[in-house]
PDB file of N, CA and C in Angstrom:
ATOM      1  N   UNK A   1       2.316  17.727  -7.803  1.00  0.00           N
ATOM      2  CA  UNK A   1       1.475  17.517  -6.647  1.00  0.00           C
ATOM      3  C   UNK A   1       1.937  16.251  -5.939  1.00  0.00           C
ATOM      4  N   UNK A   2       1.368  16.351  -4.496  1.00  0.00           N
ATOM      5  CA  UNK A   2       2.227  15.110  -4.249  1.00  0.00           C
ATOM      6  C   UNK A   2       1.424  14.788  -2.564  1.00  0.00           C
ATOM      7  N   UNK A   3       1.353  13.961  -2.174  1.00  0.00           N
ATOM      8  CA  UNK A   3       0.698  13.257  -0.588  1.00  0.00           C
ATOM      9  C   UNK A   3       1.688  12.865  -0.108  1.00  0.00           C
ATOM     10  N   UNK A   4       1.565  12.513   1.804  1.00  0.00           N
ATOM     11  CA  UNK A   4       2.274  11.897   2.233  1.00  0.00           C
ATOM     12  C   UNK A   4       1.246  10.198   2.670  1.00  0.00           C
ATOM     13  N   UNK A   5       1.581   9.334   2.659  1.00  0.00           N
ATOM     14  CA  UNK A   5       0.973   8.047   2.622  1.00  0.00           C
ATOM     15  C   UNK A   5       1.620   7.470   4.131  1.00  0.00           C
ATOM     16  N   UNK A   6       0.552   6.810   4.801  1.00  0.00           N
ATOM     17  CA  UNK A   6       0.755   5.859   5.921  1.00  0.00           C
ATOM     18  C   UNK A   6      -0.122   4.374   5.949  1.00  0.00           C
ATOM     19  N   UNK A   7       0.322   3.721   5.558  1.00  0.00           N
ATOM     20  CA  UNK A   7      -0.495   2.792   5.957  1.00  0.00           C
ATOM     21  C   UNK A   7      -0.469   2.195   6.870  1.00  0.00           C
ATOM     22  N   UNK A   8      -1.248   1.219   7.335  1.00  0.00           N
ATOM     23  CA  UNK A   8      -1.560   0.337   8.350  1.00  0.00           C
ATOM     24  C   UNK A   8      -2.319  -0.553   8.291  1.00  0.00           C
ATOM     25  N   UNK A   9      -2.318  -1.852   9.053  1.00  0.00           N
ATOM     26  CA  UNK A   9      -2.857  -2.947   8.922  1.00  0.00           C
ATOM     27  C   UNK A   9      -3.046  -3.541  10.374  1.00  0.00           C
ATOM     28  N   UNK A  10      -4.405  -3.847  10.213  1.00  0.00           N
ATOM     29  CA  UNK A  10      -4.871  -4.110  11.432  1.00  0.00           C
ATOM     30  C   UNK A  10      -5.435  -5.695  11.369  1.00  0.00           C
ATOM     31  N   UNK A  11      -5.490  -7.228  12.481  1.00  0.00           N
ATOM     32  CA  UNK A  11      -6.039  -8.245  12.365  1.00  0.00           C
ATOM     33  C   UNK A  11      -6.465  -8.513  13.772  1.00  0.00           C
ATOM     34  N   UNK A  12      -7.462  -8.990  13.819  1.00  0.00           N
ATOM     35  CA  UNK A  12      -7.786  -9.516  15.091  1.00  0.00           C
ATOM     36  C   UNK A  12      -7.143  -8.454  16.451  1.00  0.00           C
ATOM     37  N   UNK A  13      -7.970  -6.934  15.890  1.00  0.00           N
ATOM     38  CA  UNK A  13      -8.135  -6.035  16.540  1.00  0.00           C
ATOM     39  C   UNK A  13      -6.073  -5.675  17.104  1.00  0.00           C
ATOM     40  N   UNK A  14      -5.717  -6.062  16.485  1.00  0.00           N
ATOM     41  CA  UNK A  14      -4.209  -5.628  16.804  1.00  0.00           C
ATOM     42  C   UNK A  14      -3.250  -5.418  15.582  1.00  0.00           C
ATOM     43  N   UNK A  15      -2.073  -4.213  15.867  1.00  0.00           N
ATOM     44  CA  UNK A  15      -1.914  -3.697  14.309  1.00  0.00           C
ATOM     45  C   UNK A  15      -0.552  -5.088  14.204  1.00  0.00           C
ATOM     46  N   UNK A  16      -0.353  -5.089  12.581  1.00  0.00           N
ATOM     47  CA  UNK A  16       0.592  -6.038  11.839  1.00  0.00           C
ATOM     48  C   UNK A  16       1.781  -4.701  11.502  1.00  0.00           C
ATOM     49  N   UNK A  17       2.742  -4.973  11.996  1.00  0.00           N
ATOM     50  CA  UNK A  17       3.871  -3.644  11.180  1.00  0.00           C
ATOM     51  C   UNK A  17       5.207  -4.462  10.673  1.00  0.00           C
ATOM     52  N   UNK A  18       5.145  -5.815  10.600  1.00  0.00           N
ATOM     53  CA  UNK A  18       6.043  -6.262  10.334  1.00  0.00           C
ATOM     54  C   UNK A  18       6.128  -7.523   9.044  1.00  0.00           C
ATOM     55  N   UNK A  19       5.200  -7.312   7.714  1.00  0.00           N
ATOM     56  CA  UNK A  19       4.732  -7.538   6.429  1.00  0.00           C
ATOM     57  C   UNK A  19       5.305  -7.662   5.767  1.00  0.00           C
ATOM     58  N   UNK A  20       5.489  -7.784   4.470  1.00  0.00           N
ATOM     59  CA  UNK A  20       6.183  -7.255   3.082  1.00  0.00           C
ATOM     60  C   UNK A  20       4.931  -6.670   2.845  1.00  0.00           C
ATOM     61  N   UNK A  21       5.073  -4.963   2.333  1.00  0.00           N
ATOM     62  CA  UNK A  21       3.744  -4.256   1.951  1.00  0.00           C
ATOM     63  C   UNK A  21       4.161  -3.534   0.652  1.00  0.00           C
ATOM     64  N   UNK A  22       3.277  -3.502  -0.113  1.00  0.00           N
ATOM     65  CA  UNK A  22       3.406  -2.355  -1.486  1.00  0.00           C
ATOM     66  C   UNK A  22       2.193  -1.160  -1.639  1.00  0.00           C
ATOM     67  N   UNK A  23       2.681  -0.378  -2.489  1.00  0.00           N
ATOM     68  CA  UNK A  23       2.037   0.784  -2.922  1.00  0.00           C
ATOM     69  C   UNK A  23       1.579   0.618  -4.236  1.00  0.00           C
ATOM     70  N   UNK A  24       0.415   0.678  -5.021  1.00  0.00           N
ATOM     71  CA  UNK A  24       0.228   1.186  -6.504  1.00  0.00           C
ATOM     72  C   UNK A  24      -0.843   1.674  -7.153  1.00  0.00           C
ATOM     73  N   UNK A  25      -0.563   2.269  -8.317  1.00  0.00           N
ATOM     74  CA  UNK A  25      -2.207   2.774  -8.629  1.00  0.00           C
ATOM     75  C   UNK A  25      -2.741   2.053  -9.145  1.00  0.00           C
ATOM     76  N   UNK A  26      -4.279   2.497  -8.866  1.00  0.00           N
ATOM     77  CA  UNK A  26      -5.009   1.254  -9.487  1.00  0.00           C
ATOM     78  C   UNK A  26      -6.049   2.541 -10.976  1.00  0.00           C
ATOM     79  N   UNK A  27      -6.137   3.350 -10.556  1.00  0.00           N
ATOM     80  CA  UNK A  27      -6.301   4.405 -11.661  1.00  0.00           C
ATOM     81  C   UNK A  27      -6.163   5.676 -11.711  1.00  0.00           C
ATOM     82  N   UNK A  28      -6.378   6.435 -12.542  1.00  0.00           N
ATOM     83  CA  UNK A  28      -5.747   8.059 -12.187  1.00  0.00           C
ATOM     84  C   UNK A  28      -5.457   8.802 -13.109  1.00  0.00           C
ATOM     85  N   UNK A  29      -5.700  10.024 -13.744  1.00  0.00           N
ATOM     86  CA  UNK A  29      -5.291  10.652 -15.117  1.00  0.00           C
ATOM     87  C   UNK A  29      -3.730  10.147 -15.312  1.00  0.00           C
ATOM     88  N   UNK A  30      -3.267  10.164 -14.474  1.00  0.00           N
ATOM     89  CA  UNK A  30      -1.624  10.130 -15.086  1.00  0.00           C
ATOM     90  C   UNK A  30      -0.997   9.527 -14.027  1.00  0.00           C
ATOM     91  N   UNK A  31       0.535   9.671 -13.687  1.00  0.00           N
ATOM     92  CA  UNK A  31       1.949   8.627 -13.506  1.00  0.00           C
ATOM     93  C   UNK A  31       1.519   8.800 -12.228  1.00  0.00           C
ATOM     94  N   UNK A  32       1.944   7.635 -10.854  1.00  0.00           N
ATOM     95  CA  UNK A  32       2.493   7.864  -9.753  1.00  0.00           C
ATOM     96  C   UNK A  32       3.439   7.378  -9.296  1.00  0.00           C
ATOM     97  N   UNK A  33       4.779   7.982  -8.702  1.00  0.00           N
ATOM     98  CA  UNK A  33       5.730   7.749  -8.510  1.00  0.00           C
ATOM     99  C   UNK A  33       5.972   7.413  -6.653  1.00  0.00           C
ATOM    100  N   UNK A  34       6.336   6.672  -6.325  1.00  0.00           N
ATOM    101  CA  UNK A  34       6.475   6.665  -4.958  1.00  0.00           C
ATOM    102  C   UNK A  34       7.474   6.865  -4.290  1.00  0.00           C
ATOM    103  N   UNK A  35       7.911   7.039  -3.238  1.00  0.00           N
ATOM    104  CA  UNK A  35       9.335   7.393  -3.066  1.00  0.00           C
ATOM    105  C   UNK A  35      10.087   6.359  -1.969  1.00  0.00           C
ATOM    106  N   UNK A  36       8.729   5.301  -1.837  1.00  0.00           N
ATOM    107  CA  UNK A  36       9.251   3.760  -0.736  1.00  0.00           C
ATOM    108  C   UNK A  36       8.144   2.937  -1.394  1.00  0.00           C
ATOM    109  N   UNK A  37       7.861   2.834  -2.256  1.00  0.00           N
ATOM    110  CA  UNK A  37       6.921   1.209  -2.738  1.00  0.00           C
ATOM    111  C   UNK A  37       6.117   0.901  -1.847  1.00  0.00           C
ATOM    112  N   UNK A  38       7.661   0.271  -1.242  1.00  0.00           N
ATOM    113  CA  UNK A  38       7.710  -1.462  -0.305  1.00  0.00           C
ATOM    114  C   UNK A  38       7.801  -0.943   1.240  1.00  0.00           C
ATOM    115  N   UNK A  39       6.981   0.575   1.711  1.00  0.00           N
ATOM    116  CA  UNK A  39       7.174   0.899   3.058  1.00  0.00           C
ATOM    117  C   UNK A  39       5.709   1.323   3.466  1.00  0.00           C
ATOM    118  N   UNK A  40       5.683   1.346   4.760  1.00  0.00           N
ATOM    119  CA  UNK A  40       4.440   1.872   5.333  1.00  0.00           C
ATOM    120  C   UNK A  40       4.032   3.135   4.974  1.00  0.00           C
ATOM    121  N   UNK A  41       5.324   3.888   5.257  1.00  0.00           N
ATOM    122  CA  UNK A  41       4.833   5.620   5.176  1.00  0.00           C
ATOM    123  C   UNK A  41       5.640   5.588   3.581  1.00  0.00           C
ATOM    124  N   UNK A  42       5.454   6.570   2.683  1.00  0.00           N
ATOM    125  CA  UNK A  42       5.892   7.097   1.530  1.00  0.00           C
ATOM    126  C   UNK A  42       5.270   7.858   1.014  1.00  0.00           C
ATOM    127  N   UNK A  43       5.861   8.884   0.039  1.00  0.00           N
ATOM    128  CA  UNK A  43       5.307  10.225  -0.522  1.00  0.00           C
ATOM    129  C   UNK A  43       4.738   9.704  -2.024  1.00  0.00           C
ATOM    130  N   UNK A  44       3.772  10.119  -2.434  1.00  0.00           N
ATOM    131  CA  UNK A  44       3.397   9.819  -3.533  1.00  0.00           C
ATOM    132  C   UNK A  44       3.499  11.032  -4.857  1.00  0.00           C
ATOM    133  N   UNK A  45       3.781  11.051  -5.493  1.00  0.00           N
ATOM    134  CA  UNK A  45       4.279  12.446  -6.132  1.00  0.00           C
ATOM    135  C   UNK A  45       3.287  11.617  -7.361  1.00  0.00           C
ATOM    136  N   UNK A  46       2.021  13.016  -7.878  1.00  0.00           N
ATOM    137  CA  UNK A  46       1.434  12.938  -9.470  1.00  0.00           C
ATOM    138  C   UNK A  46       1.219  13.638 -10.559  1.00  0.00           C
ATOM    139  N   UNK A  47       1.781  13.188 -11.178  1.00  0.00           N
ATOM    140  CA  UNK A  47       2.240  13.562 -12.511  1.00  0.00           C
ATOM    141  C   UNK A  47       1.080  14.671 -13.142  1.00  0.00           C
ATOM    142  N   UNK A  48      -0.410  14.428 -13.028  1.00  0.00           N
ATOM    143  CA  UNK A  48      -1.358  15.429 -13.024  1.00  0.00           C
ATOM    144  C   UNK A  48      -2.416  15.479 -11.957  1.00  0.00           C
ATOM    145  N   UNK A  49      -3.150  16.195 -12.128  1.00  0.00           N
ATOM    146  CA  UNK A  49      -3.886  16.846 -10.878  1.00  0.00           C
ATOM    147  C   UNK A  49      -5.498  16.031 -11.458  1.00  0.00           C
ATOM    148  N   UNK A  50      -5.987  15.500 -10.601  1.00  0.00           N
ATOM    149  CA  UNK A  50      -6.916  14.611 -10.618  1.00  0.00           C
ATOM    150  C   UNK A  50      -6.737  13.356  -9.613  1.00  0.00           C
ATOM    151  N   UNK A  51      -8.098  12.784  -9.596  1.00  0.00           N
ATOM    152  CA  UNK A  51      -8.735  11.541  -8.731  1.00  0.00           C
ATOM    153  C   UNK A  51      -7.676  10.234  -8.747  1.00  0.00           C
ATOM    154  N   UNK A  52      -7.152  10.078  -7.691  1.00  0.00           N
ATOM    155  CA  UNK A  52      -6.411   8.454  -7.906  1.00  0.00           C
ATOM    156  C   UNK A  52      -6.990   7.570  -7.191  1.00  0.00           C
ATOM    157  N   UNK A  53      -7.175   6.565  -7.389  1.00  0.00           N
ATOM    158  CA  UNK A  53      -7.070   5.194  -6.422  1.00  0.00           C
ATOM    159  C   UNK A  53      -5.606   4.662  -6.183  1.00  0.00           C
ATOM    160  N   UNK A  54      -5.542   4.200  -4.762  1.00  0.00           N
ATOM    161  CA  UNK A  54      -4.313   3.877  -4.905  1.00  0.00           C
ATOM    162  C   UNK A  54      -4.022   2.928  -3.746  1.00  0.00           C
ATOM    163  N   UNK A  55      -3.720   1.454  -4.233  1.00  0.00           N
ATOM    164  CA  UNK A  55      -3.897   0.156  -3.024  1.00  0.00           C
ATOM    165  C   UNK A  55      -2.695  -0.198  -2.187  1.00  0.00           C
ATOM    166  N   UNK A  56      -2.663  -0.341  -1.090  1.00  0.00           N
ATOM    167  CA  UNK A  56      -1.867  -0.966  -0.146  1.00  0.00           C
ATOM    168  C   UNK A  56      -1.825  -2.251   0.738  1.00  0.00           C
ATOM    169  N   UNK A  57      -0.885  -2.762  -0.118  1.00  0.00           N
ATOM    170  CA  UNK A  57      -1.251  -4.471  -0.063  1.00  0.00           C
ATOM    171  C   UNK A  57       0.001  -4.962   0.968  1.00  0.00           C
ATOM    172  N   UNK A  58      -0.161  -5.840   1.930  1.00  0.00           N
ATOM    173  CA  UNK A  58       0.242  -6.037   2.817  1.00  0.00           C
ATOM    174  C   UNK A  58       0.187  -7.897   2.699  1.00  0.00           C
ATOM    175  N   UNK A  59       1.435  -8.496   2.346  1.00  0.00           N
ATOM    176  CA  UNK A  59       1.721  -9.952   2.733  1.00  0.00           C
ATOM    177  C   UNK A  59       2.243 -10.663   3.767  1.00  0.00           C
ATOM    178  N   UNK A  60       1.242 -11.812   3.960  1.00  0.00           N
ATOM    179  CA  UNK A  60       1.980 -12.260   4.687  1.00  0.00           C
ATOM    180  C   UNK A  60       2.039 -13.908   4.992  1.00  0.00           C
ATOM    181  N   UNK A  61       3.153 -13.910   4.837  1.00  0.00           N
ATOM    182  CA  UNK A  61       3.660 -15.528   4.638  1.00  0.00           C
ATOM    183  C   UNK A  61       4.005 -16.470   5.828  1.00  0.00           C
ATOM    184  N   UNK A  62       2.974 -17.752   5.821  1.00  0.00           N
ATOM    185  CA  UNK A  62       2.990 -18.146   6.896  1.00  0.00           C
ATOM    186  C   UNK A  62       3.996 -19.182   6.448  1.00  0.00           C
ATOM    187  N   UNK A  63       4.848 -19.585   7.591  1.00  0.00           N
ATOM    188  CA  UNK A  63       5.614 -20.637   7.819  1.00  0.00           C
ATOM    189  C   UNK A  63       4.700 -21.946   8.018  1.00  0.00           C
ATOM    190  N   UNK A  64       5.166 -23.057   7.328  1.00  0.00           N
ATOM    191  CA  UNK A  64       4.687 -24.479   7.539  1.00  0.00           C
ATOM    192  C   UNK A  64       3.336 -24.547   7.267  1.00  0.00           C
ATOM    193  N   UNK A  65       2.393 -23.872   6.084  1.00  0.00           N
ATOM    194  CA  UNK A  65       1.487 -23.575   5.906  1.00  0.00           C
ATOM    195  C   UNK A  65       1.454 -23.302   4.275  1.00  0.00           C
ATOM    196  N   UNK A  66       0.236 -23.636   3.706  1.00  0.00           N
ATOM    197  CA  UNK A  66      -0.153 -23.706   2.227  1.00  0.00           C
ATOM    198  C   UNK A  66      -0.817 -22.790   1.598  1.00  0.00           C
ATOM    199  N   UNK A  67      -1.090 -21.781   2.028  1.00  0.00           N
ATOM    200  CA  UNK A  67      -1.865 -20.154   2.012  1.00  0.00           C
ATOM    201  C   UNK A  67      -0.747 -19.196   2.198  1.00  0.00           C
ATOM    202  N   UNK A  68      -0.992 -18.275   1.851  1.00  0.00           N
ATOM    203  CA  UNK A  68      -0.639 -17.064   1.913  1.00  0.00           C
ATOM    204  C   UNK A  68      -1.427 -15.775   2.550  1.00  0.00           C
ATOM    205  N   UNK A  69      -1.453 -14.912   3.151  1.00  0.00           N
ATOM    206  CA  UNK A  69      -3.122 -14.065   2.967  1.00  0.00           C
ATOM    207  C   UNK A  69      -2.595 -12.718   3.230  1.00  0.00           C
ATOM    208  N   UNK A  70      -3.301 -12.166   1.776  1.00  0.00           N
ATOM    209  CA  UNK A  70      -3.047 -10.670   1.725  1.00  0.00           C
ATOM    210  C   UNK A  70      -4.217  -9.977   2.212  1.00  0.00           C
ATOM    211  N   UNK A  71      -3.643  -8.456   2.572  1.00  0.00           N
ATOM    212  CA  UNK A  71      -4.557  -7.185   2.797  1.00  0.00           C
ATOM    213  C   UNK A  71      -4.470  -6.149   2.520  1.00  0.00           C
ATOM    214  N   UNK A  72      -5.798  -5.481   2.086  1.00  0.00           N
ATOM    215  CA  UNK A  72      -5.695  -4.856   0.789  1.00  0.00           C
ATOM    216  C   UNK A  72      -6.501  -3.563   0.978  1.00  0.00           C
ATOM    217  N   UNK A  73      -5.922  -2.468   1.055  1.00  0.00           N
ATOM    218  CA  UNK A  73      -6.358  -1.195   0.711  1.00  0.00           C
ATOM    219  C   UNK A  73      -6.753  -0.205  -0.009  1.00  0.00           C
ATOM    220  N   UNK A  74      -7.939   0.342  -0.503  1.00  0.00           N
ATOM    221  CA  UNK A  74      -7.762   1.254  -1.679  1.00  0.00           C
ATOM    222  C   UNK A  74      -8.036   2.464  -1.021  1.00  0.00           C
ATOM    223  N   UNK A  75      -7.245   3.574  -1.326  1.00  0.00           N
ATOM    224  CA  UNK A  75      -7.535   4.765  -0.936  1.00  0.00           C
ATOM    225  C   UNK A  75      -8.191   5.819  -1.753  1.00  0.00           C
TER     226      UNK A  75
END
């Protein structure tokens, strides 16, 4: 079985497409394999048929600055 995945990230009402972003599960009967991690869109292929959660985390690193600030998706 398998999805196609898009994410997106939105701040101060305008989208971010230019991040370091990841894919992963956060639970699920069994394996998920992704077929881009570290991309917006990617296929998720699972190992069995059942309920996943599954987060899309989006970084982003400010220059000349002491924070970091992520965003975070569960699907």
């Amino acid at each position: 079985t398998s999805a196609n995945l898009s994410g997106k990230i939105f701040y101060d009402e305008g989208e971010l497409n230019n991040l370091s972003v990841s894919w992963k599960k956060i639970s699920g009967p069994g394996n998920v394999n992704f077929s881009n991690a570290n991309g917006y869109n990617t296929t998720a292929n699972f190992s069995s048929n059942g309920t996943y959660r599954l987060q899309f985390v989006g970084r982003d690193d400010f220059d000349n600055q002491s924070h970091d600030q992520n965003f975070t998706t569960i699907y």
